[in-house]
N, C-alpha and C. Protein backbone atom coordinates (compact mmCIF):
# COMPACT_ATOMS: atom_id res chain seq x y z
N UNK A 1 62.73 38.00 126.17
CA UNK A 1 63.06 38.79 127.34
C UNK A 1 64.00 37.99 128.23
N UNK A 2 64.94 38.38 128.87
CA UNK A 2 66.20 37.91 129.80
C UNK A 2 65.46 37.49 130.97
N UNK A 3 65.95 36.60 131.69
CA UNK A 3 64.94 36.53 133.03
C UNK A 3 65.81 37.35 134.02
N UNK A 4 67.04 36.95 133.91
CA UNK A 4 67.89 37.77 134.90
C UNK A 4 67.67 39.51 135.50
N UNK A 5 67.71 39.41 136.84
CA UNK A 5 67.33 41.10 137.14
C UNK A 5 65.96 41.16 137.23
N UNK A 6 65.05 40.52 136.34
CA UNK A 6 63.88 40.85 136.88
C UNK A 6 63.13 40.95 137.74
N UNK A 7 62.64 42.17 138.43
CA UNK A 7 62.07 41.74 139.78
C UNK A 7 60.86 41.11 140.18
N UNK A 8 59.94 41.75 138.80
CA UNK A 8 58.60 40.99 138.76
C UNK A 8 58.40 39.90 138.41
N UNK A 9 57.84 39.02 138.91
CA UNK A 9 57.60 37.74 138.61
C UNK A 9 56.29 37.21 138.60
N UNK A 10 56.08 36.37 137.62
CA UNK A 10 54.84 35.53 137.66
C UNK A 10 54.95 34.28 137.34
N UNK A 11 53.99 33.39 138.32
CA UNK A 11 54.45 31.97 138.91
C UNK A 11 53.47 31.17 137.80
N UNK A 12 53.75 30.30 136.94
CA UNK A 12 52.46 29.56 135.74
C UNK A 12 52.53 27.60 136.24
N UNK A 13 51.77 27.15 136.75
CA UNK A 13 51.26 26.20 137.32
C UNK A 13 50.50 25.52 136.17
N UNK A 14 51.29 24.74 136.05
CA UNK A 14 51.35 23.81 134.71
C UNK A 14 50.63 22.05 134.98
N UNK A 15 49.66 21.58 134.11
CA UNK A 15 49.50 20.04 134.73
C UNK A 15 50.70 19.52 133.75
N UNK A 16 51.06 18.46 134.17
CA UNK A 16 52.29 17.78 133.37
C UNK A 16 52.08 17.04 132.08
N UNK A 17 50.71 16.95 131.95
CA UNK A 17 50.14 16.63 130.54
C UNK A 17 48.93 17.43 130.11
N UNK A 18 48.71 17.85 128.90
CA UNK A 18 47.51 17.94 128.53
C UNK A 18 47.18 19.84 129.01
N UNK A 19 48.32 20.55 129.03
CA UNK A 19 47.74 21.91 129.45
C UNK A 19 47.48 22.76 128.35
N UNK A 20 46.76 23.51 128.04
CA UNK A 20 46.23 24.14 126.93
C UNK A 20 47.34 25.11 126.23
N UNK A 21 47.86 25.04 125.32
CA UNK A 21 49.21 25.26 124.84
C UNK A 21 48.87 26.92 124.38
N UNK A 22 47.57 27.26 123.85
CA UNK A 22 47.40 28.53 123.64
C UNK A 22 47.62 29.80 124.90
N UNK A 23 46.90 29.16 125.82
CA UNK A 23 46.85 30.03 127.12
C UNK A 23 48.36 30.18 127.34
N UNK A 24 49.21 29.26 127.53
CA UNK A 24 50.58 29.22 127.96
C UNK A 24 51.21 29.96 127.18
N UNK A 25 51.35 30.25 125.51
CA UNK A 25 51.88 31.05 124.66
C UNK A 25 51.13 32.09 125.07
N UNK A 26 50.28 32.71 125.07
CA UNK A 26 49.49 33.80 124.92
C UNK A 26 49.95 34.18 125.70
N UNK A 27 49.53 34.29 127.13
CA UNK A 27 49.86 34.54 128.31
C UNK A 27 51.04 34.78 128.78
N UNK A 28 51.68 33.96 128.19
CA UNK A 28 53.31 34.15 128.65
C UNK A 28 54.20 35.18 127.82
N UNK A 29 53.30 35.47 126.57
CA UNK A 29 53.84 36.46 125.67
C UNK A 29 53.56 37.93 126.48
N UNK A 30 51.96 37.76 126.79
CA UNK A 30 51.75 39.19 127.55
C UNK A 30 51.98 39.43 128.54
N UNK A 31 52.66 38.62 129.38
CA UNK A 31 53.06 38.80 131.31
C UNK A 31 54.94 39.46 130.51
N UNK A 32 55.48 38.71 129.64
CA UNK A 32 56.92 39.52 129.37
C UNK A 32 56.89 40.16 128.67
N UNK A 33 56.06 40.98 127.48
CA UNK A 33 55.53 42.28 127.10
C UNK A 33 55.27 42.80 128.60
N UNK A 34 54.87 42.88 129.45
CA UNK A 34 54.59 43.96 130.44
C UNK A 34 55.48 43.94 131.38
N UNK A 35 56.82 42.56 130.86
CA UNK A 35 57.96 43.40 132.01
C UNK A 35 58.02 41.97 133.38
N UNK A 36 57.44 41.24 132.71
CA UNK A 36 57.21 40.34 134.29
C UNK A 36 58.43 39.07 133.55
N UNK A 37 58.92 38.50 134.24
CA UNK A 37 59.73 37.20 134.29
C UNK A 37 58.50 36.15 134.40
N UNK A 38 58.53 35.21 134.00
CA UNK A 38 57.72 33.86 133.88
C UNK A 38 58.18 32.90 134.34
N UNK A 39 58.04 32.05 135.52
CA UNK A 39 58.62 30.60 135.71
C UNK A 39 57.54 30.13 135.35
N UNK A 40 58.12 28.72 135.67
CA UNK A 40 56.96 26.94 135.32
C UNK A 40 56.93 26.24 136.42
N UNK A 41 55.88 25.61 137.14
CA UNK A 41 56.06 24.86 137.62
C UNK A 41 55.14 23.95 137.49
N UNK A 42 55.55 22.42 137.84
CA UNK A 42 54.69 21.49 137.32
C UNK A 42 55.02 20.27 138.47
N UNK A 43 54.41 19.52 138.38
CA UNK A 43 54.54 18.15 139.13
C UNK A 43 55.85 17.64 139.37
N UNK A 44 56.64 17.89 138.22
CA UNK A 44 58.01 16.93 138.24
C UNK A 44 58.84 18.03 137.73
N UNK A 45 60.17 18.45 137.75
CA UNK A 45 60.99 19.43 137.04
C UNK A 45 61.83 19.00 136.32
N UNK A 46 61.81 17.17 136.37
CA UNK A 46 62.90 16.95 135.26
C UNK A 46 62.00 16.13 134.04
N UNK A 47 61.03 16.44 133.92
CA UNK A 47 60.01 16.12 132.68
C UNK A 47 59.53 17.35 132.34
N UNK A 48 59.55 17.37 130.88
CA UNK A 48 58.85 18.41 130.45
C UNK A 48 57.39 18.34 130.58
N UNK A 49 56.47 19.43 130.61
CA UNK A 49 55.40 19.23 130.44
C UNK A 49 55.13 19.25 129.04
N UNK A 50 53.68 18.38 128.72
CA UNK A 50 52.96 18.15 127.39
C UNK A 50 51.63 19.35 127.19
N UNK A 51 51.67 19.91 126.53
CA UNK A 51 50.23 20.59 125.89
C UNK A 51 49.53 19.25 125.54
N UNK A 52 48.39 19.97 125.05
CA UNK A 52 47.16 19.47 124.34
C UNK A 52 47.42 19.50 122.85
N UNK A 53 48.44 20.28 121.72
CA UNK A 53 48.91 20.35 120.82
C UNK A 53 50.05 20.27 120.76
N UNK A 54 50.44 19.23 121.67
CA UNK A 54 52.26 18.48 121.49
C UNK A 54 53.38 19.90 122.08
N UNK A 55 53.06 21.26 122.17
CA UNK A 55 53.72 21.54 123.07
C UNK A 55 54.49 21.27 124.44
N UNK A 56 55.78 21.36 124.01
CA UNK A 56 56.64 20.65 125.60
C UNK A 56 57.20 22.18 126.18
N UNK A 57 57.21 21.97 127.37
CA UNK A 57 57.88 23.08 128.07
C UNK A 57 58.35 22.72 129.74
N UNK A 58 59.55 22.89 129.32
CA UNK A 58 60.07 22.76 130.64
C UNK A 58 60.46 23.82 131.84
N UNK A 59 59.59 22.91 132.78
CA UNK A 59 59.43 23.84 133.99
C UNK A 59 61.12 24.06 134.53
N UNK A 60 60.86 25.19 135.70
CA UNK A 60 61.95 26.07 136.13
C UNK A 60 61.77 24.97 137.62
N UNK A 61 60.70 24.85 138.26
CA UNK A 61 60.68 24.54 139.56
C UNK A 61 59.74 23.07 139.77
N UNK A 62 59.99 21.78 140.44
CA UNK A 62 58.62 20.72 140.91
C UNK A 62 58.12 21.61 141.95
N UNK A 63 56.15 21.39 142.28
CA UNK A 63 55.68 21.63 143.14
C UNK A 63 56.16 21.49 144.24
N UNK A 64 57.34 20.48 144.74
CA UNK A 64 57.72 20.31 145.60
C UNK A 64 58.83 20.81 146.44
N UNK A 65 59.73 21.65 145.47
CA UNK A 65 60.67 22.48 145.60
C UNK A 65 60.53 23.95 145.38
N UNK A 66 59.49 24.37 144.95
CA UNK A 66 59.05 25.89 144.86
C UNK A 66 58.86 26.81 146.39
N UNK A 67 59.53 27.83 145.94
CA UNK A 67 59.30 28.71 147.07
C UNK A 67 59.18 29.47 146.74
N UNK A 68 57.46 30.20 147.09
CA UNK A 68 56.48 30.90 145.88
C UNK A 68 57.11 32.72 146.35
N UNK A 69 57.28 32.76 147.51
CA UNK A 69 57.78 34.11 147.92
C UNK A 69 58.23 35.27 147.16
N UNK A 70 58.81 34.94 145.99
CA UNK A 70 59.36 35.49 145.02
C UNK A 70 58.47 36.22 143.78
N UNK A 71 57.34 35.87 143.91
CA UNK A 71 55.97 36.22 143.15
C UNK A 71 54.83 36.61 143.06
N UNK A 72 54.92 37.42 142.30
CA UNK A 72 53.63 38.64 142.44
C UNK A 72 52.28 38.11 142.56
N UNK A 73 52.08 37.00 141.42
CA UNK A 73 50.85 36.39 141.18
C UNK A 73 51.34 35.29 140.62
N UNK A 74 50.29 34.22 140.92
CA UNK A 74 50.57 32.45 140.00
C UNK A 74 49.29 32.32 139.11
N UNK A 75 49.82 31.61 138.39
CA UNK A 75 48.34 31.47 137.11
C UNK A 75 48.45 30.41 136.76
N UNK A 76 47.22 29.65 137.17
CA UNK A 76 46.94 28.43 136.99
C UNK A 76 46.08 28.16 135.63
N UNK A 77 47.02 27.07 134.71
CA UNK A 77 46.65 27.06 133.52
C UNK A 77 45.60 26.55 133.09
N UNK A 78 44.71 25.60 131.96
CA UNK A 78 43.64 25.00 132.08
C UNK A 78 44.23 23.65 131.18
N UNK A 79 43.36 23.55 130.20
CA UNK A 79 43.64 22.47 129.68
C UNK A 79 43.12 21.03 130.31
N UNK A 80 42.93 19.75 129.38
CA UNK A 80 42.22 18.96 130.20
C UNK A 80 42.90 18.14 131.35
N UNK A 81 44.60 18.35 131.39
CA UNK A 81 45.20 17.92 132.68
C UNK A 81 45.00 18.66 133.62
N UNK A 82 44.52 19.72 133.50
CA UNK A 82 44.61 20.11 134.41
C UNK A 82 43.42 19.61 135.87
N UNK A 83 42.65 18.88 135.54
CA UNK A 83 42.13 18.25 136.16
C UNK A 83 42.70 17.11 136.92
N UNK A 84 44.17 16.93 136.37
CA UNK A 84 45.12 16.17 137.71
C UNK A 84 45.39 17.16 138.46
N UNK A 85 45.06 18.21 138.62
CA UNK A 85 45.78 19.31 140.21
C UNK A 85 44.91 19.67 140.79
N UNK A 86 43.44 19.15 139.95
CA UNK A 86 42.61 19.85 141.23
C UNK A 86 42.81 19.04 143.19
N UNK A 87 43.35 18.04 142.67
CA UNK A 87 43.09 17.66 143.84
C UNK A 87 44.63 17.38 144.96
N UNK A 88 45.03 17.82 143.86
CA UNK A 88 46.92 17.46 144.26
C UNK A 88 47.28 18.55 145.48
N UNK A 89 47.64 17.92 146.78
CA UNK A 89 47.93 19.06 147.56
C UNK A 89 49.00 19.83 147.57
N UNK A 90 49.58 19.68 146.91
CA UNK A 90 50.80 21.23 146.74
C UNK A 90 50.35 21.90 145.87
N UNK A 91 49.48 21.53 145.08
CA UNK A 91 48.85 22.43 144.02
C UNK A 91 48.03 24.03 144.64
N UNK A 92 47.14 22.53 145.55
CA UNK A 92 46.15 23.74 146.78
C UNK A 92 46.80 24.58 147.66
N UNK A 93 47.61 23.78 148.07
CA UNK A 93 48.34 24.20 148.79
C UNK A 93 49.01 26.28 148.39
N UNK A 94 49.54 25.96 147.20
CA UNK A 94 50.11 26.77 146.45
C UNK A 94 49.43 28.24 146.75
N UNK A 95 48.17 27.24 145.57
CA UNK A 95 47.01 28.98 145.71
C UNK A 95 46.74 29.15 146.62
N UNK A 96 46.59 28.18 148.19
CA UNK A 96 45.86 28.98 149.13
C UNK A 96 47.05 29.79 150.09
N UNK A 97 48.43 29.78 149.74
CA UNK A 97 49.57 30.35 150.13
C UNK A 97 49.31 32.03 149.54
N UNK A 98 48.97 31.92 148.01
CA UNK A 98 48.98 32.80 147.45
C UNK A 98 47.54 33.85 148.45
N UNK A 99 46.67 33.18 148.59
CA UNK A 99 45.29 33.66 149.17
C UNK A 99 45.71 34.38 150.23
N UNK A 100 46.56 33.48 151.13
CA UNK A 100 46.71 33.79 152.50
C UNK A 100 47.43 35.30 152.47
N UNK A 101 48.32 35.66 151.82
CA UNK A 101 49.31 36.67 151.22
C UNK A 101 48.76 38.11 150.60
N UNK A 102 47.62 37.67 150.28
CA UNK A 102 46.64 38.21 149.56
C UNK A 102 47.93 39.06 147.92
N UNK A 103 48.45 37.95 147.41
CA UNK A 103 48.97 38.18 146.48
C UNK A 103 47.55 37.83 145.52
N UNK A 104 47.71 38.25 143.72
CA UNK A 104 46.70 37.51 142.91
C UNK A 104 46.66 36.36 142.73
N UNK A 105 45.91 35.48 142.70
CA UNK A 105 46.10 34.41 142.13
C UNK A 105 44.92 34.53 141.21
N UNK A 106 45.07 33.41 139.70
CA UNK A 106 44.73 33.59 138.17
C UNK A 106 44.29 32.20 138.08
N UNK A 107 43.51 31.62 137.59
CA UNK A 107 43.20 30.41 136.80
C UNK A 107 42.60 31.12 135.43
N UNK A 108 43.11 30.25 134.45
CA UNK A 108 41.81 30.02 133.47
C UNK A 108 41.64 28.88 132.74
N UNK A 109 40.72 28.70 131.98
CA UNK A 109 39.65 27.32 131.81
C UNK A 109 39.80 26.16 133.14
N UNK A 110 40.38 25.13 132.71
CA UNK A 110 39.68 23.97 133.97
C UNK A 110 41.11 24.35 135.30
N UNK A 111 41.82 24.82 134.61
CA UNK A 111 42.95 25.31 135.80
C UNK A 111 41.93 26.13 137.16
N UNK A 112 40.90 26.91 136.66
CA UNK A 112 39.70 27.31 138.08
C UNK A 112 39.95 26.29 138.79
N UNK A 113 39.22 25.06 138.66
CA UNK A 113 39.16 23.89 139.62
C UNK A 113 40.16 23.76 140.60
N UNK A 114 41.21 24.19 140.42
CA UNK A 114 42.56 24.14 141.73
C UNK A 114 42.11 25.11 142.53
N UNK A 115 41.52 26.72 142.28
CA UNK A 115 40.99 27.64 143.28
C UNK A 115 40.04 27.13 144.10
N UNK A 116 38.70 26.36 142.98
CA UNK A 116 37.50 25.52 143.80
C UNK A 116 37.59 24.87 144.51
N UNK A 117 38.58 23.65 144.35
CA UNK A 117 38.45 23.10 145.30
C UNK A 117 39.58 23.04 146.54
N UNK A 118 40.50 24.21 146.28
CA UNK A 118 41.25 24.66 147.18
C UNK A 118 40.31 25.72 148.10
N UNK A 119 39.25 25.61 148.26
CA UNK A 119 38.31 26.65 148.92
C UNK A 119 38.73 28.23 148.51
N UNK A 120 39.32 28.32 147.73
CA UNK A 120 39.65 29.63 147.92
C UNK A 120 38.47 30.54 147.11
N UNK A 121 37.23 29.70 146.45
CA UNK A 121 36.31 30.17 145.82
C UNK A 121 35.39 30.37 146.44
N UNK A 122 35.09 29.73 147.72
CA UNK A 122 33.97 29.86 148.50
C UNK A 122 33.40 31.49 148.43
N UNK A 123 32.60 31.88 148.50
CA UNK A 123 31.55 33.18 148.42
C UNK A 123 32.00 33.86 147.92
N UNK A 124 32.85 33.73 146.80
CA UNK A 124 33.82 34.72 146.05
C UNK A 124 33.03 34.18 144.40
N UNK A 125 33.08 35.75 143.49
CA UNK A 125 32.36 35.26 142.38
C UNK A 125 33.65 34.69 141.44
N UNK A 126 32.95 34.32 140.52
CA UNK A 126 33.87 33.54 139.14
C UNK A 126 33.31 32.93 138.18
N UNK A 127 34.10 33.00 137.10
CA UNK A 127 33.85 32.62 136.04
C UNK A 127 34.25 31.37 135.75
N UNK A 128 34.21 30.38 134.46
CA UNK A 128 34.99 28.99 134.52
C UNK A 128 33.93 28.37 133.23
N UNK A 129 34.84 27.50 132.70
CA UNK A 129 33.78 26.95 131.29
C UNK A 129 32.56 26.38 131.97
N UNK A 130 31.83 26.46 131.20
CA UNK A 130 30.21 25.46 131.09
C UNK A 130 30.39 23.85 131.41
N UNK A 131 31.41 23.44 131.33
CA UNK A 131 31.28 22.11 132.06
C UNK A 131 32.25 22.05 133.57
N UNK A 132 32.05 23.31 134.16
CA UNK A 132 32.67 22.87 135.27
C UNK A 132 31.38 23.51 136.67
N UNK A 133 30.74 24.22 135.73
CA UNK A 133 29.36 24.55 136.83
C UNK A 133 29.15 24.00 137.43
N UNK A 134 28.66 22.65 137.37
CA UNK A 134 28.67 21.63 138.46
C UNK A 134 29.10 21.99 139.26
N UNK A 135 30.76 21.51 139.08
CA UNK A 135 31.83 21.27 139.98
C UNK A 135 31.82 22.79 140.97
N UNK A 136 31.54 23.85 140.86
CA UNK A 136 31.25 24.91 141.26
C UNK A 136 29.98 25.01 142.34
N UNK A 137 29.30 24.61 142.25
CA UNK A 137 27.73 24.13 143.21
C UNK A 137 28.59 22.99 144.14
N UNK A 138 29.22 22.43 143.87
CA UNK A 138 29.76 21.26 144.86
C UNK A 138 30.78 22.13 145.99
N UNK A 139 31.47 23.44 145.93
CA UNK A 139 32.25 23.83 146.20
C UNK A 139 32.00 25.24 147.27
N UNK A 140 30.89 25.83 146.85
CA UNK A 140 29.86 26.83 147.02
C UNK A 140 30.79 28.21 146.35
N UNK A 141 31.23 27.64 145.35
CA UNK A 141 32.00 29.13 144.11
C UNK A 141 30.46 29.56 144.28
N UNK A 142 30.38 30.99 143.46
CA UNK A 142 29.45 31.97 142.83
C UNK A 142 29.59 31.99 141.77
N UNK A 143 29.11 31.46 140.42
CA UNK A 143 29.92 31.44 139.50
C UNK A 143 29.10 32.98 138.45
N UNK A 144 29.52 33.28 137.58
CA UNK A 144 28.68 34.59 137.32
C UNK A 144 28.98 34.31 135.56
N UNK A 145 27.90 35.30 135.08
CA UNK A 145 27.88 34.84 133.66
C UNK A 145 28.90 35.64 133.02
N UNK A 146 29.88 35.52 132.96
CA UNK A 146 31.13 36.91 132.24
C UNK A 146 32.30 35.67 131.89
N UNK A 147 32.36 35.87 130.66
CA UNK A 147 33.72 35.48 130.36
C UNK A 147 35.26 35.21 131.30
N UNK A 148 35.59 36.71 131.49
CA UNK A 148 36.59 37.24 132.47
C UNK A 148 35.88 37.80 133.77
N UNK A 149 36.44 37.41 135.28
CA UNK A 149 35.84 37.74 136.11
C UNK A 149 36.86 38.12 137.83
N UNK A 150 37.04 39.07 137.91
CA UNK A 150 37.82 39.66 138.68
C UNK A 150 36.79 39.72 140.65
N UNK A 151 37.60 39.08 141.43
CA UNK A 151 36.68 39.36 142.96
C UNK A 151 37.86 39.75 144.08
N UNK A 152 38.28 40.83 143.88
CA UNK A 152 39.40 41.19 145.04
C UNK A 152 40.81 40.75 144.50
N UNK A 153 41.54 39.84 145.09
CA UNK A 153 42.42 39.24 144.23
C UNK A 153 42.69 38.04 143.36
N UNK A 154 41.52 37.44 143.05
CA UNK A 154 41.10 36.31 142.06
C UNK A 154 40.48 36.96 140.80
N UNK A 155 41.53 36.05 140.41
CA UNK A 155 41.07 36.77 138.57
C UNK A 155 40.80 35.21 137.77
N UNK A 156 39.46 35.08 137.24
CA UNK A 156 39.42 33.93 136.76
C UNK A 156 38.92 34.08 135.15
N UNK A 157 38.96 32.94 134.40
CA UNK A 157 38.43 33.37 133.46
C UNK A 157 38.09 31.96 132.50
N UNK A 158 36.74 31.95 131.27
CA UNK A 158 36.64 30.63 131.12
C UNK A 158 37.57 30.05 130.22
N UNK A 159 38.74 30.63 129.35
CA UNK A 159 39.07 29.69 128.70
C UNK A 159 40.25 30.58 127.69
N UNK A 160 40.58 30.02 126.58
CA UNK A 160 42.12 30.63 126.00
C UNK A 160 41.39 31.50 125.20
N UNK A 161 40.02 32.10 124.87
CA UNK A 161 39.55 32.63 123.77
C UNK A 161 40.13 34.09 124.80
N UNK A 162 39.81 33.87 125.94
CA UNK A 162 39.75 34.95 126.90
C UNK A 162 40.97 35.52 127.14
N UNK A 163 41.84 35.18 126.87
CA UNK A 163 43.52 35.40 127.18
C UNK A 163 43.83 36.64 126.96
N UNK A 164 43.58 37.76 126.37
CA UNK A 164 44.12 39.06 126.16
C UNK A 164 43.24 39.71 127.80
N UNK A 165 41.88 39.49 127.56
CA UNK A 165 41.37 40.39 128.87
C UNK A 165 41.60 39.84 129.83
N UNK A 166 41.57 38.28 130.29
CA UNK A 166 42.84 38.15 131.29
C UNK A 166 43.68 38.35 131.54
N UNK A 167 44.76 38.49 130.68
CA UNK A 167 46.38 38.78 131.61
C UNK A 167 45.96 40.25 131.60
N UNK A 168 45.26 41.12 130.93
CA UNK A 168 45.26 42.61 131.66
C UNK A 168 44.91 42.96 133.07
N UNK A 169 44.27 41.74 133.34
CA UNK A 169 43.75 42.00 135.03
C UNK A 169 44.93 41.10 136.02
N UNK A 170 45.39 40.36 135.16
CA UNK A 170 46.51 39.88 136.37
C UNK A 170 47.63 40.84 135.93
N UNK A 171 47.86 41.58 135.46
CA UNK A 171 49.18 42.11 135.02
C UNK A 171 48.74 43.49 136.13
N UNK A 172 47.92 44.01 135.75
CA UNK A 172 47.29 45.13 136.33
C UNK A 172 47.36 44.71 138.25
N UNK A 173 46.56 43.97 138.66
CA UNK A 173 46.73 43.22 140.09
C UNK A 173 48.29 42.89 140.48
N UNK A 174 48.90 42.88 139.73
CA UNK A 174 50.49 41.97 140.02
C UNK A 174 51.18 43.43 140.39
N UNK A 175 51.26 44.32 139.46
CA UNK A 175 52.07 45.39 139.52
C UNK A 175 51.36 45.78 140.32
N UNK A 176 49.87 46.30 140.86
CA UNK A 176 49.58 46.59 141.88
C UNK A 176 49.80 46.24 143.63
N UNK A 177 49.80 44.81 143.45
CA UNK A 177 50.31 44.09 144.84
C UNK A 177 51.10 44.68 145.87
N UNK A 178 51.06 44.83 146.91
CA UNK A 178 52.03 44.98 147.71
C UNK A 178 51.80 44.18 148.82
N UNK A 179 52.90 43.86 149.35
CA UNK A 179 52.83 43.35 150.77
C UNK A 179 52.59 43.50 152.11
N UNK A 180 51.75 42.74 152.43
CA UNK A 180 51.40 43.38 153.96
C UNK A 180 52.12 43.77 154.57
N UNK A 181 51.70 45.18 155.60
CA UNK A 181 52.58 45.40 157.02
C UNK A 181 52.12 44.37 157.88
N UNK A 182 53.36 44.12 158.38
CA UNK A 182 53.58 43.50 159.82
C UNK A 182 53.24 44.26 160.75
């Protein structure tokens, strides 16, 4: 798919090593099957990022130069780097931009942890693998027993097995979005 002209967009928040290479194919296949443009963004923009299965992909934007305005929804990937963004503040920063906007914002597998501990999980339910429960009680998430798990505009989900019934709920939320009146 061309990126050019497209109006829809969806923002994919990448750790710079180690992001789960299935979710990123999958996902990125079904956000441009439904018409959406895909950027990258990651820590650095002149390094590619690494999968977990030697996948490289190079981002469009650094966290530090992104200006998210342009996007319907961001989807935060998982994979085991992704546990370098939980704590990275442009990361948080990001989703809680997205929160504030009340655009969607998406995690799935350990990519959740950027919503958690960006507070944006607080009394809001969600889903997230079995080893991040913990980290969920530390945060005061709700975490609920469902695979895929939708709470207003957070769509979370535990992991790449989940990838088809996820992007239907961010694809579905994205084209739905609109922007607040002033």
């Amino acid at each position: 798919m061309e990126k050019k002209g497209n109006s829809m967009k969806i923002l994919f928040c990448l750790a710079p090593k180690k992001f789960r290479d299935e979710e990123y194919e999958r996902c990125r296949i079904k956000f441009e099957d439904a018409g959406f443009q895909v950027d990258v963004v990651t820590e650095f923009k002149k390094k590619a990022a690494e999968g977990m299965l030697d996948s490289k992909v190079k981002p469009d934007f650094s966290l530090i130069d992104l200006d998210p305005a342009p996007y319907q929804a961001v989807c935060f990937l998982g994979g085991e780097g992704a546990k370098m963004l939980w704590d990275h503040p442009l990361a948080k920063s990001l989703a809680q931009t997205f929160h504030f906007t009340g655009k969607p914002i998406s995690a799935i597998g350990l990519g959740v942890g950027v919503l958690a501990r960006a507070g944006i999980l607080k009394n809001s339910e969600a889903s997230c693998p079995e080893e991040m429960r913990e980290e969920f009680q530390k945060f005061d998430c709700q975490y609920r027993e469902s695979s895929v798990m939708q709470d207003k505009n957070i769509i979370t989900a535990t992991g790449h097995q989940e990838s088809e019934e996820f992007c239907k709920l961010v694809i579905q939320a994205a084209k739905l979005w609109k922007p607040k009146e002033s």
